[in-house]
Structure formats: structure tokens, C-alpha cells
C-alpha atoms as a PDB file:
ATOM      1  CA  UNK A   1       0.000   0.000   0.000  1.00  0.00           C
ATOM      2  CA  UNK A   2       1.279   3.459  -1.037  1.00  0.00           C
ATOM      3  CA  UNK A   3       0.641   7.065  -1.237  1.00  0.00           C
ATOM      4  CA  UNK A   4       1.371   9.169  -3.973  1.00  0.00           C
ATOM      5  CA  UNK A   5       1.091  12.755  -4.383  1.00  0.00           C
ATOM      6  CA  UNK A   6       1.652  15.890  -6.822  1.00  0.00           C
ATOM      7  CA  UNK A   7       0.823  18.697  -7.429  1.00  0.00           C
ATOM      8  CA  UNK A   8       3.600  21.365  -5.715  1.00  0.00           C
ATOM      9  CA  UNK A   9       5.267  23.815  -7.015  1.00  0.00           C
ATOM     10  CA  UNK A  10       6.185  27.323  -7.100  1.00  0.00           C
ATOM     11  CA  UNK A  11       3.568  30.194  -6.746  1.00  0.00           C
ATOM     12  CA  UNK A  12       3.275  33.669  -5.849  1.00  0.00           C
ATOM     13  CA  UNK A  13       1.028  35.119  -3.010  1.00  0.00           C
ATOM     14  CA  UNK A  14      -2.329  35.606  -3.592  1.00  0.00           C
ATOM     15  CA  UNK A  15      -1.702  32.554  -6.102  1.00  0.00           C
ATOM     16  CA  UNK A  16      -2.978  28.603  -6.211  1.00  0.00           C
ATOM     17  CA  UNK A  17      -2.112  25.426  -6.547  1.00  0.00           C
ATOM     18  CA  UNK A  18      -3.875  21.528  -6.185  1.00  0.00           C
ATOM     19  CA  UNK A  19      -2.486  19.022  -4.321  1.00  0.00           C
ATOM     20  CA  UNK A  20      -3.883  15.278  -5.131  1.00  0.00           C
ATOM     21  CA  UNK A  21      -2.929  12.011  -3.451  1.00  0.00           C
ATOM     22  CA  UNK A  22      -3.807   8.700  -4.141  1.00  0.00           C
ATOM     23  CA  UNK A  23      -3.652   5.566  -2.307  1.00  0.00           C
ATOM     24  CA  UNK A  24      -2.887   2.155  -4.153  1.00  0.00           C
ATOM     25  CA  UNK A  25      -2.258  -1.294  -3.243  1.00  0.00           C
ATOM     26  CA  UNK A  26      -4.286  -3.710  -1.490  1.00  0.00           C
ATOM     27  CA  UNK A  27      -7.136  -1.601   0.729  1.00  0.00           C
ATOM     28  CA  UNK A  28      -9.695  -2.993   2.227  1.00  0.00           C
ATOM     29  CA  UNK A  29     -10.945   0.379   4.149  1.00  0.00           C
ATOM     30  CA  UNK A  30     -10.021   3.814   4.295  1.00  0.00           C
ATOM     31  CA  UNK A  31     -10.702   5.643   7.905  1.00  0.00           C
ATOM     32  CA  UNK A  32      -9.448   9.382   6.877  1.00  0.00           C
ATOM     33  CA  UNK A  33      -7.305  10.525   4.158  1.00  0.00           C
ATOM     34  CA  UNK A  34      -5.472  14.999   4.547  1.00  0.00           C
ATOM     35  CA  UNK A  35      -2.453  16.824   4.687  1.00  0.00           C
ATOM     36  CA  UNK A  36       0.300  17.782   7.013  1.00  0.00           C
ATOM     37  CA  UNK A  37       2.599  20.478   6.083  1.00  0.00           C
ATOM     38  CA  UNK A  38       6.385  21.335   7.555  1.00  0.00           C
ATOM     39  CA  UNK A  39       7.630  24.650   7.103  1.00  0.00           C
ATOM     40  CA  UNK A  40      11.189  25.515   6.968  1.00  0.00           C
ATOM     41  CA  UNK A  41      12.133  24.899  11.200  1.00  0.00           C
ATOM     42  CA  UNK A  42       9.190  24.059  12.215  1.00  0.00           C
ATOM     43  CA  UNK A  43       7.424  21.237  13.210  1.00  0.00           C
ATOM     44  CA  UNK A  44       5.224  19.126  11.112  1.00  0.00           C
ATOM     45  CA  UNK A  45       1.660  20.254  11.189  1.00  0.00           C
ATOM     46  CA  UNK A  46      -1.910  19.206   9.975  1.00  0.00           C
ATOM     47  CA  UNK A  47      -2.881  21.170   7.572  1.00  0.00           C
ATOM     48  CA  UNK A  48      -6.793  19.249   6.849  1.00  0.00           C
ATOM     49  CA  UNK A  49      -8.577  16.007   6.876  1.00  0.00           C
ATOM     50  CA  UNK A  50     -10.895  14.125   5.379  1.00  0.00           C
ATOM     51  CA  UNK A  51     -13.072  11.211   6.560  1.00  0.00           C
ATOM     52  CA  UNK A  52     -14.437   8.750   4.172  1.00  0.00           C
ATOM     53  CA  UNK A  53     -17.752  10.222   5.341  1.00  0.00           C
ATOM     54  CA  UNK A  54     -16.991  13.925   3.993  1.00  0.00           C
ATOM     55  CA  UNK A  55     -16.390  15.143   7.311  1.00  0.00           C
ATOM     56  CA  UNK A  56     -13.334  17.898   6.843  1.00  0.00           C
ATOM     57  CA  UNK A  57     -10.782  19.446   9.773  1.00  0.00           C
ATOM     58  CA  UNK A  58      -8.714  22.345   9.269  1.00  0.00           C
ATOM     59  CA  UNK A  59      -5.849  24.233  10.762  1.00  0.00           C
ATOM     60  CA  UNK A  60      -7.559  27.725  11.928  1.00  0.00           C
ATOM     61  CA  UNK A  61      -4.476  29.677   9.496  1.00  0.00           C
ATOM     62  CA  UNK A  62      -6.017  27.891   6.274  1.00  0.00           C
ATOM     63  CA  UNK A  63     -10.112  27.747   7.186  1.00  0.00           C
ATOM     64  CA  UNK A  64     -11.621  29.980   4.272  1.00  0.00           C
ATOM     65  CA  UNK A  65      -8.425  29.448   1.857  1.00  0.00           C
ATOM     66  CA  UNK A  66      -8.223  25.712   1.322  1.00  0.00           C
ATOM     67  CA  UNK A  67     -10.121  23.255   0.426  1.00  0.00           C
ATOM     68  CA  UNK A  68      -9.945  18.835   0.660  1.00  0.00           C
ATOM     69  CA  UNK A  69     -11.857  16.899  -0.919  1.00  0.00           C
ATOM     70  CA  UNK A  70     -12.212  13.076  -1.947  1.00  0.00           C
ATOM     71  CA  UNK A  71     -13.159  10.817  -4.249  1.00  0.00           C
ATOM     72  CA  UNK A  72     -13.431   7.269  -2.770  1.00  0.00           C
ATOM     73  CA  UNK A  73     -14.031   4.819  -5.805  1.00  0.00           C
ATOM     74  CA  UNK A  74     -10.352   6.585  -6.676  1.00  0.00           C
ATOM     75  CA  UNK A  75      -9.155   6.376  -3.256  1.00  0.00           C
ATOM     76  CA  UNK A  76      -7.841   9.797  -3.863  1.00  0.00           C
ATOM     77  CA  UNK A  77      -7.864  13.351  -1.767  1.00  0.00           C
ATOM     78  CA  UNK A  78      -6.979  16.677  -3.137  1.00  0.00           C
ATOM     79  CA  UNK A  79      -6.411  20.072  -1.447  1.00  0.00           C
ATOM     80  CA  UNK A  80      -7.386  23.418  -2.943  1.00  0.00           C
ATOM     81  CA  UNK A  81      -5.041  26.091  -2.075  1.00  0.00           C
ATOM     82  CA  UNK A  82      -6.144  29.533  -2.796  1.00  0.00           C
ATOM     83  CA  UNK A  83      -4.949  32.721  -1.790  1.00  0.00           C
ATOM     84  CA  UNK A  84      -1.706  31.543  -0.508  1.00  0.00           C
ATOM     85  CA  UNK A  85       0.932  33.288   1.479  1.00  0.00           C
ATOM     86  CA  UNK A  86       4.446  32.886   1.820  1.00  0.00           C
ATOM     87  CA  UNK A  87       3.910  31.112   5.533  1.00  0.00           C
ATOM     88  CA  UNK A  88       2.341  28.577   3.163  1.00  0.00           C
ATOM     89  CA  UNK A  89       5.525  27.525   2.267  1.00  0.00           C
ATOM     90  CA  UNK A  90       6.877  23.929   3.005  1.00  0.00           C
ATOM     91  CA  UNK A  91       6.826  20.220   2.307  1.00  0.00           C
ATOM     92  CA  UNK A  92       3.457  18.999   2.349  1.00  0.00           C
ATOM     93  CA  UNK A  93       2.680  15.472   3.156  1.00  0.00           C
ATOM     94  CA  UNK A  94      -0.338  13.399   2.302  1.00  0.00           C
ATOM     95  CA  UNK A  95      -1.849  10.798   4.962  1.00  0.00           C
ATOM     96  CA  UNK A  96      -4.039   8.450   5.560  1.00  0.00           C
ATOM     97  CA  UNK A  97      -5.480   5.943   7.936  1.00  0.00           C
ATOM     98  CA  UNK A  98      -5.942   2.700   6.167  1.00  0.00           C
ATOM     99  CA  UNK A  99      -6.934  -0.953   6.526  1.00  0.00           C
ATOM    100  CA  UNK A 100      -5.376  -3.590   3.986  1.00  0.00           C
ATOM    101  CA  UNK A 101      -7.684  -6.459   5.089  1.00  0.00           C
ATOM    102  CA  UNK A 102      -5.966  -7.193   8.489  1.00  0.00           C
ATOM    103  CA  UNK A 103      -5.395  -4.057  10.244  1.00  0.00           C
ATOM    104  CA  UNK A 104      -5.317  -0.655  10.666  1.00  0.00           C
ATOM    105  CA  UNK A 105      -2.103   1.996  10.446  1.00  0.00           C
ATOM    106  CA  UNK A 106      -1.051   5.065   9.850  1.00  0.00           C
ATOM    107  CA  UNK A 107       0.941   5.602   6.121  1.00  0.00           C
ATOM    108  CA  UNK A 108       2.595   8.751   4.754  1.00  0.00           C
ATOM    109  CA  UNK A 109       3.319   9.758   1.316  1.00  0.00           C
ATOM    110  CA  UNK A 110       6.519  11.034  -0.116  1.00  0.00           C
ATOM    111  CA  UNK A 111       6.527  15.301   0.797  1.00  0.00           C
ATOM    112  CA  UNK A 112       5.227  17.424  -2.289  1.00  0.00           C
ATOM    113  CA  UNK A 113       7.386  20.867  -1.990  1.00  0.00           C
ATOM    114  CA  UNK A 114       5.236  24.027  -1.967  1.00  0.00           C
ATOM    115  CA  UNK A 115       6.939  27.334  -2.192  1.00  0.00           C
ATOM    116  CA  UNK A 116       5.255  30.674  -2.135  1.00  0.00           C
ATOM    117  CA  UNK A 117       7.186  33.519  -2.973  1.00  0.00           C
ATOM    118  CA  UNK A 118       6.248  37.185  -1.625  1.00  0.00           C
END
């Protein structure tokens, strides 16, 4: 079972970008798929979730800027990022909390780089 993700890249403030993750392999259930972010010397954050019931978290700096969202047949989660600012900047990692048919565990993807310049 793996993560993959895309979708970073280099953008100016006020600018956007889409991040999308998708989970492969053998899964038998998906619990919550979202996104932690770690800026340059700081610690790793979350950024939003996503349960496989539609329910959504964010981080109180990105409420009313970003967006998840999932599509389950594709086992897939994608964050909207609009109206970004430099603080935005960092490696962004996708997550999820999956089942494979006999248990449950936490996997990471590989860090997407996100830079916003000023």
C-alpha cells in the first residue's frame, strides 16, 4: 500500500495550486485521508482532513483558503489552495489511515514541496 502525491510547485502570493494524493495497493478500508505540512524549522503540522464520510478538519491559518476533498471509488484526496501566502511555504505530506484487510495503520506519502514567494 502506497501514497502518492503531486501537485507542488512554485507560486506567488495571492496565487494557487492543487495538491492530489492517491492511495494504491491492497485496501480494504479507508478511515481518513489529509495533509500535514512542515515549514522551513518548524514542526510538522496538519494542515486538513478528510473522513471517508466527507467530514473535513482544518488548521484555523487555512479555514476559508483551502479546500480537501475526496473521491473514494479513486481512493484519492486533493487540497485546494487559494490565496496563498508565503507562511504557506513547506513540504506537504499526504496521509491516511488505512486498513489492507488485516489491520489498521497510519501511512505517509513522499513530501510534495510548496513554495510561495512574496
Amino acid at each position: 500500500v502506497q501514497l502518492q502525491a503531486s501537485g507542488g510547485g512554485l507560486v506567488q502570493s495571492g496565487g494557487s495550486l492543487r495538491l492530489s494524493c492517491a492511495a494504491s495497493g491492497s485496501i480494504f478500508s479507508i478511515s481518513v485521508m489529509g495533509w500535514y505540512r512542515r515549514a522551513p524549522g518548524k514542526q510538522r503540522e496538519l494542515v486538513a482532513t478528510i473522513t471517508s464520510g466527507g467530514r473535513t478538519n482544518y488548521v484555523d491559518s487555512v479555514k476559508g483558503r483551502f479546500t480537501i476533498s475526496g473521491d473514494n471509488p479513486k481512493k484519492t484526496v486533493y487540497l485546494q489552495m487559494d490565496s496563498l501566502k508565503p507562511e504557506d511555504t513547506g513540504v506537504y505530506y499526504c496521509y491516511t489511515f488505512i486498513n489492507d484487510g488485516s489491520r489498521w495503520f497510519d501511512l505517509w506519502g513522499q513530501g510534495t514541496l510548496v513554495t510561495v514567494s512574496s
